[in-house]
Structure formats: structure tokens, C-alpha cells
Protein backbone atom coordinates (compact mmCIF):
# COMPACT_ATOMS: atom_id res chain seq x y z
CA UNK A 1 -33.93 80.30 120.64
CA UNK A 2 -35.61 77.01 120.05
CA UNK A 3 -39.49 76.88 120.96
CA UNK A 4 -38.59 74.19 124.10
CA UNK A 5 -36.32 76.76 125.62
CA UNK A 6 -39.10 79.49 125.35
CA UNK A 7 -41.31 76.95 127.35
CA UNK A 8 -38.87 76.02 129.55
CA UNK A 9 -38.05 79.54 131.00
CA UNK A 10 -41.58 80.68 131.21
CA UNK A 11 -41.62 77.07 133.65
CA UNK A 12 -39.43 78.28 135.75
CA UNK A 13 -40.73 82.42 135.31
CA UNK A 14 -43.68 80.67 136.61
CA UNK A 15 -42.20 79.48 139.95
CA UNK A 16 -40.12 82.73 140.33
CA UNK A 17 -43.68 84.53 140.30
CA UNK A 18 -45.16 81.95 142.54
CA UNK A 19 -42.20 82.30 145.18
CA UNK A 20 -42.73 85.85 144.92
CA UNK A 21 -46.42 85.60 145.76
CA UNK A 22 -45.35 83.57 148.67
CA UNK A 23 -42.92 85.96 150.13
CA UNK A 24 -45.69 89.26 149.53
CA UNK A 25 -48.35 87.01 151.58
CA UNK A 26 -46.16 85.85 154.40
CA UNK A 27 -45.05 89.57 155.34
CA UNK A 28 -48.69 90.62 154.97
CA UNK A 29 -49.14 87.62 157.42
CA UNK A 30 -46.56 88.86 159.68
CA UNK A 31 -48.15 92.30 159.81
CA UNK A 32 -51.80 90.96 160.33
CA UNK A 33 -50.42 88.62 163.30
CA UNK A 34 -48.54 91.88 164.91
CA UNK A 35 -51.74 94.19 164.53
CA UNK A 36 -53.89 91.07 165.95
CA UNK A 37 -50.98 90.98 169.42
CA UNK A 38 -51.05 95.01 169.32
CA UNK A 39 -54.80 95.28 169.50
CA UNK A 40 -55.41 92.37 171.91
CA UNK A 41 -52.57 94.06 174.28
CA UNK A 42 -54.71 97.22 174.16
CA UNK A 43 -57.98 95.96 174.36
CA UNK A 44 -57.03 94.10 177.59
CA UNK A 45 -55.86 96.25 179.22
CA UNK A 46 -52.22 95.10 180.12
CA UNK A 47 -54.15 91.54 180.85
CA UNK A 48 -53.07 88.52 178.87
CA UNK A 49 -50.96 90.74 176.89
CA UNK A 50 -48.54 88.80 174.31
CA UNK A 51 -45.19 88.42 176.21
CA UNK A 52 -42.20 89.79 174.14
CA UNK A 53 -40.73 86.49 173.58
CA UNK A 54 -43.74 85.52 171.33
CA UNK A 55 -43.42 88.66 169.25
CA UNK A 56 -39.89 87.95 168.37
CA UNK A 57 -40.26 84.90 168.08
CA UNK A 58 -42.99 85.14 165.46
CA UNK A 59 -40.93 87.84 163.61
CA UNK A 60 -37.79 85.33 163.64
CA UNK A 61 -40.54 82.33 162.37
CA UNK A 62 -41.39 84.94 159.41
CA UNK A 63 -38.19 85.84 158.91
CA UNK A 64 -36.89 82.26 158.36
CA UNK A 65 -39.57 81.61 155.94
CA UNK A 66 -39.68 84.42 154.12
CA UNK A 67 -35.77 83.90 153.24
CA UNK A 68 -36.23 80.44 152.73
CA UNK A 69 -38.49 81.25 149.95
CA UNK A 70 -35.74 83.93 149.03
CA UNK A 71 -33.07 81.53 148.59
CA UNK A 72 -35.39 79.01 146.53
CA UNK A 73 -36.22 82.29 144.10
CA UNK A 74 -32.98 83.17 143.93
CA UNK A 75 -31.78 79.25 142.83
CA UNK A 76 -34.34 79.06 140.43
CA UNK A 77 -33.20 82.13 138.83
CA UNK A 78 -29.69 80.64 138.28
CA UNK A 79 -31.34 78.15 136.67
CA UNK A 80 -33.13 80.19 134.38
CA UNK A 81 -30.06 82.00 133.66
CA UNK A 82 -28.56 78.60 132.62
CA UNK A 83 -31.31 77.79 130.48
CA UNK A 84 -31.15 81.25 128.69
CA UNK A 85 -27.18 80.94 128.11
CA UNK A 86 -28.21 77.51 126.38
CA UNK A 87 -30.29 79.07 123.28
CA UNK A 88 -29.35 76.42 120.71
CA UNK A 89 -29.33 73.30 122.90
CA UNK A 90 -32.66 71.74 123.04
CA UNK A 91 -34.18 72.10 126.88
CA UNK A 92 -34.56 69.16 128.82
CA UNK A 93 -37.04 70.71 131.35
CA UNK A 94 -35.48 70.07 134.17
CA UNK A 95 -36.38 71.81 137.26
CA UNK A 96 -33.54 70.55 139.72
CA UNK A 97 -31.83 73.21 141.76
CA UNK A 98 -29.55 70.89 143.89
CA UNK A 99 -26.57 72.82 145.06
CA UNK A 100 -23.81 71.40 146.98
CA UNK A 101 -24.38 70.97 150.45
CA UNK A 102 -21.02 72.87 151.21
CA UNK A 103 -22.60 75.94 149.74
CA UNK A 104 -25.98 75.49 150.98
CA UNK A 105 -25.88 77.27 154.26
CA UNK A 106 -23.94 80.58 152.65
CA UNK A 107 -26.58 80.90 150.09
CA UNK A 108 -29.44 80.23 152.50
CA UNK A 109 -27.55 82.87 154.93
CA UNK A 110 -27.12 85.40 152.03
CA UNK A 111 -30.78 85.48 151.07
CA UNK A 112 -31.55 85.71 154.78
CA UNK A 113 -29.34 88.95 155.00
CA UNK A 114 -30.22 90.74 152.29
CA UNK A 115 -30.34 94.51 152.75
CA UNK A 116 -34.35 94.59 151.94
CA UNK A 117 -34.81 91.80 154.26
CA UNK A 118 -32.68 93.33 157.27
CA UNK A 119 -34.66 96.70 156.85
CA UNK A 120 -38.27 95.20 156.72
CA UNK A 121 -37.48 92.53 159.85
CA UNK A 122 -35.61 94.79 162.09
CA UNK A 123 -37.99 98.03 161.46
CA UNK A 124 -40.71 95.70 162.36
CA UNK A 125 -39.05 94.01 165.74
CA UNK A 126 -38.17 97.56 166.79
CA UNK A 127 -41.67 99.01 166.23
CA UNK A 128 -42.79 95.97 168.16
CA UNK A 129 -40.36 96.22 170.68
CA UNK A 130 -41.26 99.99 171.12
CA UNK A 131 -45.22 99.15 171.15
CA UNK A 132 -44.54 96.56 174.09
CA UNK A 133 -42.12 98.57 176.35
């Protein structure tokens, strides 16, 4: 493998990690925020408790992001698997994921359904759910 290619893919290793990151900090986010609407609704007393509607709609919010971040790790390791496929044409270091729009939403609605990302969303909205009944 020529020395450009090696530089290339640990580019776009780089972004893979940093999407990761992302995804780790937004569900630790999520969890923080639903602790924060817990403890406020049991501190008060039943007063100015957080209605249900802003619960879900926070875990939605953090669900959308989160697999938005998904889909854009999961494009950029398609393109490192181009790259690597490519191991005696010289790199050109280009970071482009542009898909066709016609495939845009499936991808983007794949990453969003994911089995780990079902599991983690709707354990938390039922929890939540439970805690506000």
C-alpha cells in the first residue's frame, strides 16, 4: 500500500473515532437531561413536574442526532473501505461522502433503526414513561 493511502485512511479513521465520540457524549447527554427531569419531578413534589411530551420529545431530539451521526460514521466507513480496495492507486484525499439523494433517506432510516439503537431509545422512553406514570 502506498504511504498516501496509509495517510489517507488514518484521515478518515480519524473522523470515524470523532463521530464515535460524538454519539458516546450525546447518550451520556440524554441520560444527564433525564436524571436532571427525574430529580426535579421528585424534588417538587408533583409541582412543575416535566410534562411527558417534553421527555419524549427530548428522547426523539437524541435519537435523531445520535443516528444522524450514525449514518455519517457509517458513510465514512464506505469510504474508507474504497480507499483500502484501492492499494496501488495513489490517494487523492478526498473526504466527499455524497450519496444520491434517492438513497439518502433509506440509509439515514437504516442507521436510525439499528437494533443497538432501538434497544437503548426505547428502554430509555419506557423507563421514563414508567418513572412519570
Amino acid at each position: 500500500m502506498l504511504p498516501e493511502n496509509i495517510k489517507h485512511l488514518e484521515m478518515i479513521e480519524n473522523v470515524i473515532t470523532r463521530l464515535s465520540n460524538i454519539q458516546t457524549t450525546l447518550k451520556g447527554w440524554l441520560v444527564t437531561l433525564l436524571v436532571a427531569f427525574m430529580t426535579l419531578s421528585k424534588t417538587l413534589g408533583g409541582v412543575h413536574t416535566p410534562d411527558k411530551k417534553i421527555v419524549i420529545s427530548a428522547i426523539l431530539i437524541f435519537w435523531y442526532l445520535d443516528s444522524t451521526y450514525l449514518y455519517k460514521e457509517l458513510m465514512f466507513r464506505e469510504l474508507y473501505e474504497e480507499v483500502r480496495k484501492k492499494p496501488d492507486e495513489p490517494s487523492d484525499f478526498a473526504m466527499k461522502i455524497n450519496y444520491p439523494r434517492s438513497t439518502r433517506f433509506a440509509r439515514r432510516a437504516r442507521a436510525a433503526f439499528k437494533p443497538f439503537m432501538i434497544t437503548f431509545y426505547i428502554a430509555v422512553a419506557l423507563l421514563c414513561l414508567l418513572f412519570f406514570l
